[in-house]
N, C-alpha and C. Protein backbone atom coordinates (compact mmCIF):
# COMPACT_ATOMS: atom_id res chain seq x y z
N UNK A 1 11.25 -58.69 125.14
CA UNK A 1 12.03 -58.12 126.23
C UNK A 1 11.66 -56.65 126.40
N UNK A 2 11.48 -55.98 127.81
CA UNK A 2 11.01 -54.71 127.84
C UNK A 2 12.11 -54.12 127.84
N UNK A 3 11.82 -52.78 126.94
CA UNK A 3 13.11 -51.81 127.13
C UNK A 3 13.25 -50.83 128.46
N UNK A 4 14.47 -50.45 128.89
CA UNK A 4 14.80 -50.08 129.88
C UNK A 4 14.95 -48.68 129.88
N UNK A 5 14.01 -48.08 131.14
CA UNK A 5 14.12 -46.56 130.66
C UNK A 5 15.03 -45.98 131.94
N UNK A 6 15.86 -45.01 131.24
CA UNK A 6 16.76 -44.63 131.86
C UNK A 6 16.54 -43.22 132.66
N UNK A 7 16.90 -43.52 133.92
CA UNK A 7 16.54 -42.36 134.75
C UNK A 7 17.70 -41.63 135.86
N UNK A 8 18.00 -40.74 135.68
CA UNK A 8 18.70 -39.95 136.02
C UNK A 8 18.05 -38.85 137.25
N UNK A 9 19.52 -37.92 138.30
CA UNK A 9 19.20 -37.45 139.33
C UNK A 9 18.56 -36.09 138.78
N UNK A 10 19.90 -35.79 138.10
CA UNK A 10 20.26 -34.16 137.36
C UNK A 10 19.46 -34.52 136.17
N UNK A 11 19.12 -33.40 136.22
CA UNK A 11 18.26 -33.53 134.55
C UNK A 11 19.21 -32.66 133.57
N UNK A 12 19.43 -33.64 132.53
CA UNK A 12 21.20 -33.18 131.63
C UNK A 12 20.68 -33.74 130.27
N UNK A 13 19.64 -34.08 130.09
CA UNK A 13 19.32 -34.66 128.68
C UNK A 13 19.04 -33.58 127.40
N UNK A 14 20.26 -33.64 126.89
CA UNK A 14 20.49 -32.49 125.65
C UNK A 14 19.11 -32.29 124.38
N UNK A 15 18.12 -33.50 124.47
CA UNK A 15 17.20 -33.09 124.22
C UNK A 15 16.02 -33.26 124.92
N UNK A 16 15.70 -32.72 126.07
CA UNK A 16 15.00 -31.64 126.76
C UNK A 16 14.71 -30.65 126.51
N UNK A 17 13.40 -30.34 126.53
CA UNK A 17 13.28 -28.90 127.04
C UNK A 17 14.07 -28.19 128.01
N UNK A 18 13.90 -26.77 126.84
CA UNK A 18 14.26 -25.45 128.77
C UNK A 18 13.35 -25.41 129.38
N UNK A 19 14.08 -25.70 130.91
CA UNK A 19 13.21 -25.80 132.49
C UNK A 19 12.24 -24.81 132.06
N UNK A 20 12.10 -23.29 131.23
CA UNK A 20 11.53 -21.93 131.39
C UNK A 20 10.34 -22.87 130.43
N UNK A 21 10.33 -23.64 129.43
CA UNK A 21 8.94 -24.16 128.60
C UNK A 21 8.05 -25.01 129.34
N UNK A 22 8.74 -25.31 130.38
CA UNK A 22 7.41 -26.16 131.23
C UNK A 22 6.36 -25.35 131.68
N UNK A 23 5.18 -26.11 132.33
CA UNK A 23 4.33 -25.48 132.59
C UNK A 23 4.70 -25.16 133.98
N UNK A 24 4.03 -24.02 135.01
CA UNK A 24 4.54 -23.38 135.84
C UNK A 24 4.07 -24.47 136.71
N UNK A 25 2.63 -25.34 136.88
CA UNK A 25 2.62 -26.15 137.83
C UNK A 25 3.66 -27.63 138.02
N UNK A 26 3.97 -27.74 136.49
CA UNK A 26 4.82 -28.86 136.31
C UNK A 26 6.09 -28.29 137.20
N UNK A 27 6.64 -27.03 137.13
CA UNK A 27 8.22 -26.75 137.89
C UNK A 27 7.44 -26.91 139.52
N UNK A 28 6.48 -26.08 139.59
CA UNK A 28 6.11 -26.14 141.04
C UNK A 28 5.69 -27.75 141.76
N UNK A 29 5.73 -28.64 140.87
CA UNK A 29 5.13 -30.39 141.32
C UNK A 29 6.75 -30.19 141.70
N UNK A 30 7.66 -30.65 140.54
CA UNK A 30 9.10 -31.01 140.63
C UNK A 30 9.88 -29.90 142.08
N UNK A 31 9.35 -28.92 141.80
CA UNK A 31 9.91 -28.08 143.57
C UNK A 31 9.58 -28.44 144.50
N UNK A 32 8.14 -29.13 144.44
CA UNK A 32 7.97 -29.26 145.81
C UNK A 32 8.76 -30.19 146.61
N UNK A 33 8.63 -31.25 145.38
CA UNK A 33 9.35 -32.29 146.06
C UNK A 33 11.36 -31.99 146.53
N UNK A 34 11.63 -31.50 145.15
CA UNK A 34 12.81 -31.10 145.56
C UNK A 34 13.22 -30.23 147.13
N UNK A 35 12.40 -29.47 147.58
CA UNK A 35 12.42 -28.49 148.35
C UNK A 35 12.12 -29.41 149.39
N UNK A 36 11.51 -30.05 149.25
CA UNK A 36 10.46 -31.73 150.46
C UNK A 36 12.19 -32.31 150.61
N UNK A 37 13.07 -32.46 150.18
CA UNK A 37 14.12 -33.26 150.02
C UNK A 37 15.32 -32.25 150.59
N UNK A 38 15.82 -31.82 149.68
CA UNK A 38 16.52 -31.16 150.60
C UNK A 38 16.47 -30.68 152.05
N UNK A 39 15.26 -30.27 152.83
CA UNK A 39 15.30 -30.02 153.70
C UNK A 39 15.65 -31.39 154.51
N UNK A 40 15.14 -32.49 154.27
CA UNK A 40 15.08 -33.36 155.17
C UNK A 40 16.72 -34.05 154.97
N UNK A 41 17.52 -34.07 153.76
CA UNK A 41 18.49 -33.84 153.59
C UNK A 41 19.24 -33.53 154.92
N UNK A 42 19.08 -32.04 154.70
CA UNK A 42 19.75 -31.32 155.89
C UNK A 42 19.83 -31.71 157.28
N UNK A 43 18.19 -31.91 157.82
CA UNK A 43 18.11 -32.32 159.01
C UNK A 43 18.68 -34.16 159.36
N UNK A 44 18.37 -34.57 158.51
CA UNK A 44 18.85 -36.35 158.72
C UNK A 44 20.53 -36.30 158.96
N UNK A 45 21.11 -35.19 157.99
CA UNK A 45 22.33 -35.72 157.85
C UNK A 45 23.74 -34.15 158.90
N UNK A 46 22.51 -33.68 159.42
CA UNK A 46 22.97 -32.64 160.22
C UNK A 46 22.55 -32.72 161.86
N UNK A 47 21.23 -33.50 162.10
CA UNK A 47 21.18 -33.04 163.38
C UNK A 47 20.17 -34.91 163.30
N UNK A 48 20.66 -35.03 164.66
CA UNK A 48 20.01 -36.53 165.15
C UNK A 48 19.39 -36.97 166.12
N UNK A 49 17.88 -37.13 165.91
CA UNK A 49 17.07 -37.05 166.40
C UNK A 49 15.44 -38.24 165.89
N UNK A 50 14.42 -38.33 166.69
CA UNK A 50 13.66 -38.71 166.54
C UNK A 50 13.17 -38.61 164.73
N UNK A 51 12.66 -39.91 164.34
CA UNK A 51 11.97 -39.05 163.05
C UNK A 51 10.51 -38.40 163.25
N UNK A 52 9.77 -38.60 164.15
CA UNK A 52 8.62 -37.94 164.12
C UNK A 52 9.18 -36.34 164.06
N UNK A 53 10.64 -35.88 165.02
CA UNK A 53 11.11 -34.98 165.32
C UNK A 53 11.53 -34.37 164.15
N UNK A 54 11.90 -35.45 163.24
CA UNK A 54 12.28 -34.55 161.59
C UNK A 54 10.80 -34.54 160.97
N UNK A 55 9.98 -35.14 160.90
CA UNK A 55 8.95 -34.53 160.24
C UNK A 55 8.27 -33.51 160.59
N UNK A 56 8.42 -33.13 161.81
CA UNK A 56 7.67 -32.18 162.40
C UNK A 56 8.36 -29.90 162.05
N UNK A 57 9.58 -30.69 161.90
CA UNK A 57 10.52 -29.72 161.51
C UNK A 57 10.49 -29.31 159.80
N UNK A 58 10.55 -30.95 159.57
CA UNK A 58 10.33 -30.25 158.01
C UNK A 58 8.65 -29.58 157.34
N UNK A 59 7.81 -30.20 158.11
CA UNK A 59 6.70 -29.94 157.52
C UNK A 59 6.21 -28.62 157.73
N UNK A 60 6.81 -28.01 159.08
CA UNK A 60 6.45 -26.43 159.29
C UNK A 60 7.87 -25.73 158.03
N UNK A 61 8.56 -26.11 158.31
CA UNK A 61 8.90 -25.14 157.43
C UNK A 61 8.78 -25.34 155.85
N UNK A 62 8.15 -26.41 155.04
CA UNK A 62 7.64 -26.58 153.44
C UNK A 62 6.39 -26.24 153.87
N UNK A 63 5.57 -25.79 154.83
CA UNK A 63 4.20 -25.48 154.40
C UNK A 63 4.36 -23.69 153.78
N UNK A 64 2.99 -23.75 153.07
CA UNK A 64 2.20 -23.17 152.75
C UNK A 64 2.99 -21.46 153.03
N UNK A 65 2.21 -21.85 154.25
CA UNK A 65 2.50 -20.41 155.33
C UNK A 65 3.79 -19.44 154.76
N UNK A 66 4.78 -20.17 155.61
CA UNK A 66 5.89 -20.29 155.57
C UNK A 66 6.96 -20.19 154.24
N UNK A 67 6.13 -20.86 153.26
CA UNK A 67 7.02 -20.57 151.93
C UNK A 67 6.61 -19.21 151.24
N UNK A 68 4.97 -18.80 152.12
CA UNK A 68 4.61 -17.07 151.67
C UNK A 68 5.53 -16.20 152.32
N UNK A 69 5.98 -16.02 153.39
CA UNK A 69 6.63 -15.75 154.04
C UNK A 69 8.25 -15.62 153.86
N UNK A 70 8.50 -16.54 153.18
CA UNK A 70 10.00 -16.47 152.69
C UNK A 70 10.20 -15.98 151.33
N UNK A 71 9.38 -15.94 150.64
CA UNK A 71 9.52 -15.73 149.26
C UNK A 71 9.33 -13.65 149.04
N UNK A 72 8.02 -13.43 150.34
CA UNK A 72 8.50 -12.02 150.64
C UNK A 72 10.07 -11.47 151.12
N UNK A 73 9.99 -12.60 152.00
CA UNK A 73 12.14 -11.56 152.14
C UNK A 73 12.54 -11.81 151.29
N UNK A 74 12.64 -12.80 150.85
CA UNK A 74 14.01 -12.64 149.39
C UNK A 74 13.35 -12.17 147.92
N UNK A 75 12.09 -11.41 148.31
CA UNK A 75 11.93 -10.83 147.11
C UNK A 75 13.22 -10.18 145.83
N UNK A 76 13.66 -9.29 146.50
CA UNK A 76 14.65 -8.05 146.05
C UNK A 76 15.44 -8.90 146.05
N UNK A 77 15.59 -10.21 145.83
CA UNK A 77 17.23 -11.35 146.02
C UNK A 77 16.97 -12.05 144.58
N UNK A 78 15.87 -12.05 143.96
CA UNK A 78 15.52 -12.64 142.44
C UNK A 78 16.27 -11.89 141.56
N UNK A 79 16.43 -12.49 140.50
CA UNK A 79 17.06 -11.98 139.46
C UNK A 79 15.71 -11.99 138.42
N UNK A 80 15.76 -11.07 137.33
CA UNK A 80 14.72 -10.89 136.51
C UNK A 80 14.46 -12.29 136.01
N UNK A 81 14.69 -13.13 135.54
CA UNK A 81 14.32 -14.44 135.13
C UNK A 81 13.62 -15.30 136.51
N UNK A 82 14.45 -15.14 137.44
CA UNK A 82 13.72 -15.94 138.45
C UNK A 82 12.38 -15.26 138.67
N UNK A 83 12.32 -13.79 139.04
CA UNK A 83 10.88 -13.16 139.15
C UNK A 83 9.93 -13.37 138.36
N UNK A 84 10.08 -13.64 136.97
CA UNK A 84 9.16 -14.05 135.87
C UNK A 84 8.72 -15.68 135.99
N UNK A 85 9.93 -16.55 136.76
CA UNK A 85 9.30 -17.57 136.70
C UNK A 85 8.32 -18.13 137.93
N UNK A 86 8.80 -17.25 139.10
CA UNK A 86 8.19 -16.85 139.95
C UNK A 86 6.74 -16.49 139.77
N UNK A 87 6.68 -15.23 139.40
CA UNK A 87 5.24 -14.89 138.83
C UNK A 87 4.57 -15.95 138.05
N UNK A 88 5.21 -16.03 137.36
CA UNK A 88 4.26 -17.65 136.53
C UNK A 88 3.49 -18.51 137.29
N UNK A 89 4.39 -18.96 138.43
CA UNK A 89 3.58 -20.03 139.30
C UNK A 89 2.76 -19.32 139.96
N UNK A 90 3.05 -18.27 140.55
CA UNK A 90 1.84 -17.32 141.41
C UNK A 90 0.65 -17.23 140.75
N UNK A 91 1.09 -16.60 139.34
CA UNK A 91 -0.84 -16.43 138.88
C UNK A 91 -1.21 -17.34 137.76
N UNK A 92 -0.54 -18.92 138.05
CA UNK A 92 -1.46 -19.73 137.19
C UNK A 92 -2.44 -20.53 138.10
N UNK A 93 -3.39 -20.48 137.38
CA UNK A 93 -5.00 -21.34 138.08
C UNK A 93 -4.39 -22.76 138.53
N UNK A 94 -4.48 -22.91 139.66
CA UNK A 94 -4.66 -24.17 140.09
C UNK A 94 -5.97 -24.91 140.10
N UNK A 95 -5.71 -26.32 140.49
CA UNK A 95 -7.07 -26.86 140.71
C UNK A 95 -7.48 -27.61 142.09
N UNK A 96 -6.19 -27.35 143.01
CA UNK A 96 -6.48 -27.83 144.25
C UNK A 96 -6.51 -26.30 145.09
N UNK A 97 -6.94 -26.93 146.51
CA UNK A 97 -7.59 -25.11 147.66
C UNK A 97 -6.25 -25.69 148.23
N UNK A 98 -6.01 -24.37 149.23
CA UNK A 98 -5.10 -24.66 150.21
C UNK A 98 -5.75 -24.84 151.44
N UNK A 99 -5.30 -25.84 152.01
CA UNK A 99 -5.63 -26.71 153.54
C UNK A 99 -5.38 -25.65 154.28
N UNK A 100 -4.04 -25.10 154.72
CA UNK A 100 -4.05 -24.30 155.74
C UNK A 100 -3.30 -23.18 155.80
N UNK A 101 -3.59 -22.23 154.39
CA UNK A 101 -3.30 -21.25 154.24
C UNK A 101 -4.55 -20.74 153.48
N UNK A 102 -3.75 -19.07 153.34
CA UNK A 102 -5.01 -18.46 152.48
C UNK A 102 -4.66 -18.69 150.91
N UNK A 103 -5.73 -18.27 150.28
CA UNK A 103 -5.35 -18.60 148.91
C UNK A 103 -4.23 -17.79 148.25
N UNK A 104 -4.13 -16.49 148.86
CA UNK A 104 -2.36 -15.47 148.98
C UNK A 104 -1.48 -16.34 148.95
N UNK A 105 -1.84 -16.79 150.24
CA UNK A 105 -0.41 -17.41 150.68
C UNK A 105 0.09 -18.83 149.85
N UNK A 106 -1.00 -19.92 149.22
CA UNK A 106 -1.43 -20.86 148.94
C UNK A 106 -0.45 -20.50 147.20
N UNK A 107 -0.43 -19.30 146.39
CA UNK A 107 -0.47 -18.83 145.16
C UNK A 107 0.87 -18.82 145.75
N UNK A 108 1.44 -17.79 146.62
CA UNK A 108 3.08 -17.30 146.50
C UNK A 108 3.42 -18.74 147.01
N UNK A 109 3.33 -19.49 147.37
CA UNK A 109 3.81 -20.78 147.54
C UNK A 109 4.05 -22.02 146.64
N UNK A 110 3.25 -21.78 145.61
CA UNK A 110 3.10 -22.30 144.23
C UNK A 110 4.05 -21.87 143.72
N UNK A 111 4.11 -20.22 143.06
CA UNK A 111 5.13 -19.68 142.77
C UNK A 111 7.05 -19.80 143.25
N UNK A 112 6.57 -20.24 144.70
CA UNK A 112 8.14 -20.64 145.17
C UNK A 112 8.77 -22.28 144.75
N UNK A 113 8.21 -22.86 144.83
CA UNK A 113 7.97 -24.15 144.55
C UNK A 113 8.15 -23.93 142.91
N UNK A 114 7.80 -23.43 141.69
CA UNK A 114 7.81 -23.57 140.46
C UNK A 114 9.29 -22.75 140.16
N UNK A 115 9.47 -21.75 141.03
CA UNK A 115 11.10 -21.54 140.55
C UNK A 115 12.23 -22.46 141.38
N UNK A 116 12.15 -22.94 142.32
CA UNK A 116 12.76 -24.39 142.94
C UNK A 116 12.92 -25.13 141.63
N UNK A 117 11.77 -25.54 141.12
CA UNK A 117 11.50 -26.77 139.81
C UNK A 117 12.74 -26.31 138.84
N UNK A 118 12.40 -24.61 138.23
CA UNK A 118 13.13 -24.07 137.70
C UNK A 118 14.87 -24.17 137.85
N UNK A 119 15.06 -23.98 139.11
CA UNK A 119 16.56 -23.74 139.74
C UNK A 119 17.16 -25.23 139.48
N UNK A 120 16.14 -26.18 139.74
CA UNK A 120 16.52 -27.61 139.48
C UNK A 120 16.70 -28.24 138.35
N UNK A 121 16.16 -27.97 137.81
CA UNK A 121 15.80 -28.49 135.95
C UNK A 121 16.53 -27.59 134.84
N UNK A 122 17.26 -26.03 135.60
CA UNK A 122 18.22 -25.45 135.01
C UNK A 122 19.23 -25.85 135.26
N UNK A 123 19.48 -26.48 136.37
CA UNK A 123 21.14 -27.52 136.91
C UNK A 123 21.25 -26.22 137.70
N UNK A 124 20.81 -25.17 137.80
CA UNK A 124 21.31 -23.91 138.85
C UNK A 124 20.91 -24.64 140.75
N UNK A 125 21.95 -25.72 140.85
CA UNK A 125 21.90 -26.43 142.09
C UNK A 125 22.58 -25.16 143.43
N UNK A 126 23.33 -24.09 142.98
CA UNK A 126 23.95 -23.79 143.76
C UNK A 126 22.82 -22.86 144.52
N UNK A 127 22.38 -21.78 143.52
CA UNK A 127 21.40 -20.93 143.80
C UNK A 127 20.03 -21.39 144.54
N UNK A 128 19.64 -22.62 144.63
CA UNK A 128 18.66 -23.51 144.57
C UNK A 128 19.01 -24.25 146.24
N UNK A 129 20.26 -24.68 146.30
CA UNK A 129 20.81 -24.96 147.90
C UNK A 129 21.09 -23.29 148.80
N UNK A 130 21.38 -22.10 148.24
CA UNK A 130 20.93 -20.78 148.79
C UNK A 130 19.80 -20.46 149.28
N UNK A 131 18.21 -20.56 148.37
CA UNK A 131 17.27 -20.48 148.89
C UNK A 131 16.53 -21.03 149.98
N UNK A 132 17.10 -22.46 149.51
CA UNK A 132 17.09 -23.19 150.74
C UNK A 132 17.16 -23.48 152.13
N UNK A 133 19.08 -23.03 151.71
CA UNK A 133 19.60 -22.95 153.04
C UNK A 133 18.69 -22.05 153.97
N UNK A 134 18.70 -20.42 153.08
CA UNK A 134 18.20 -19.49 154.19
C UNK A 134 17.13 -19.83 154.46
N UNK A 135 15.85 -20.63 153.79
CA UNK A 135 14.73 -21.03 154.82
C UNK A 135 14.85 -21.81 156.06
N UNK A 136 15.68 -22.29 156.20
CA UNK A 136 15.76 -23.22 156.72
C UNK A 136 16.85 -22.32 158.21
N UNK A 137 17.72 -21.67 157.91
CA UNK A 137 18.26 -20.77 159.03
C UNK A 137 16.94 -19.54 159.49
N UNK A 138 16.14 -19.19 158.39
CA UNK A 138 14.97 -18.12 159.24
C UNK A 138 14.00 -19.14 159.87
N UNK A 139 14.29 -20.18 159.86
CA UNK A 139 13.17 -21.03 160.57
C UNK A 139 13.74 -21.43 161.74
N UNK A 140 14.93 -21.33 161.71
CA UNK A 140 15.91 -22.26 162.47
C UNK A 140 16.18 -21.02 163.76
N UNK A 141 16.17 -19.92 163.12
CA UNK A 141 16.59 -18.39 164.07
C UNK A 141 14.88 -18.18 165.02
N UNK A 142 14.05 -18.43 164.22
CA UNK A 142 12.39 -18.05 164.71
C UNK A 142 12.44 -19.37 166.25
N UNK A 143 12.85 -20.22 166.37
CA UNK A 143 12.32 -20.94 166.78
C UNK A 143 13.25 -21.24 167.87
């Protein structure tokens, strides 16, 4: 009989690692998606419309570009732990290019995405639906 592996939303497993021992691309995989989710979250269960119309919404605002761009305003909004984990994702070597950004922009986007991972895998859900939110209102105000 195969054993059954148990999988959970929140990551709460008392023996885990701290979110801060992962590797910076491992928080930035787990952000992306998280950050991929929530937004669409928002739009499915806030505004009703076409889905080509939600993908088109979510994908400009999780690209690349755009997450360089946001991670400059809320610079001065990090707390020293988030900036360090921040930085982590920024200047670790990747092994994929960015499609349609520069490699700047491609790095601070990594970096946003690996403290997402962070905010998520610390259970810090509140701070983590903040960053969020405001991307999603400066995208929402631009347009």
């Amino acid at each position: 009989m195969e054993e059954s592996i148990e999988v959970s939303f929140l990551h709460d497993k008392e023996d885990a690692l701290n979110p801060y021992q992962y590797s910076p691309l491992a928080l930035a995989y787990i952000g992306d998606s998280v950050l991929d989710l929530l937004v669409k979250n928002y739009y499915v269960t806030n505004i009703n419309k076409q889905t080509y119309k939600y993908h088109k919404d979510v994908t400009n605002i999780v690209k690349a570009v755009n997450q360089a761009l946001f991670i400059d305003s809320v610079m001065d909004e990090l707390t020293d732990r988030e900036m360090d984990v921040y930085k982590r994702g920024r200047n670790t070597s990747t092994h994929s290019k960015a499609k349609n950004a520069t490699q700047s922009e491609y790095k601070k986007a990594t970096g946003l995405e690996a403290l997402f991972g962070y905010l998520y895998l610390s259970g810090d859900i509140e701070r983590l639906e903040y960053f969020v939110g405001k991307m999603i209102s400066d995208y929402e105000a631009k347009r």
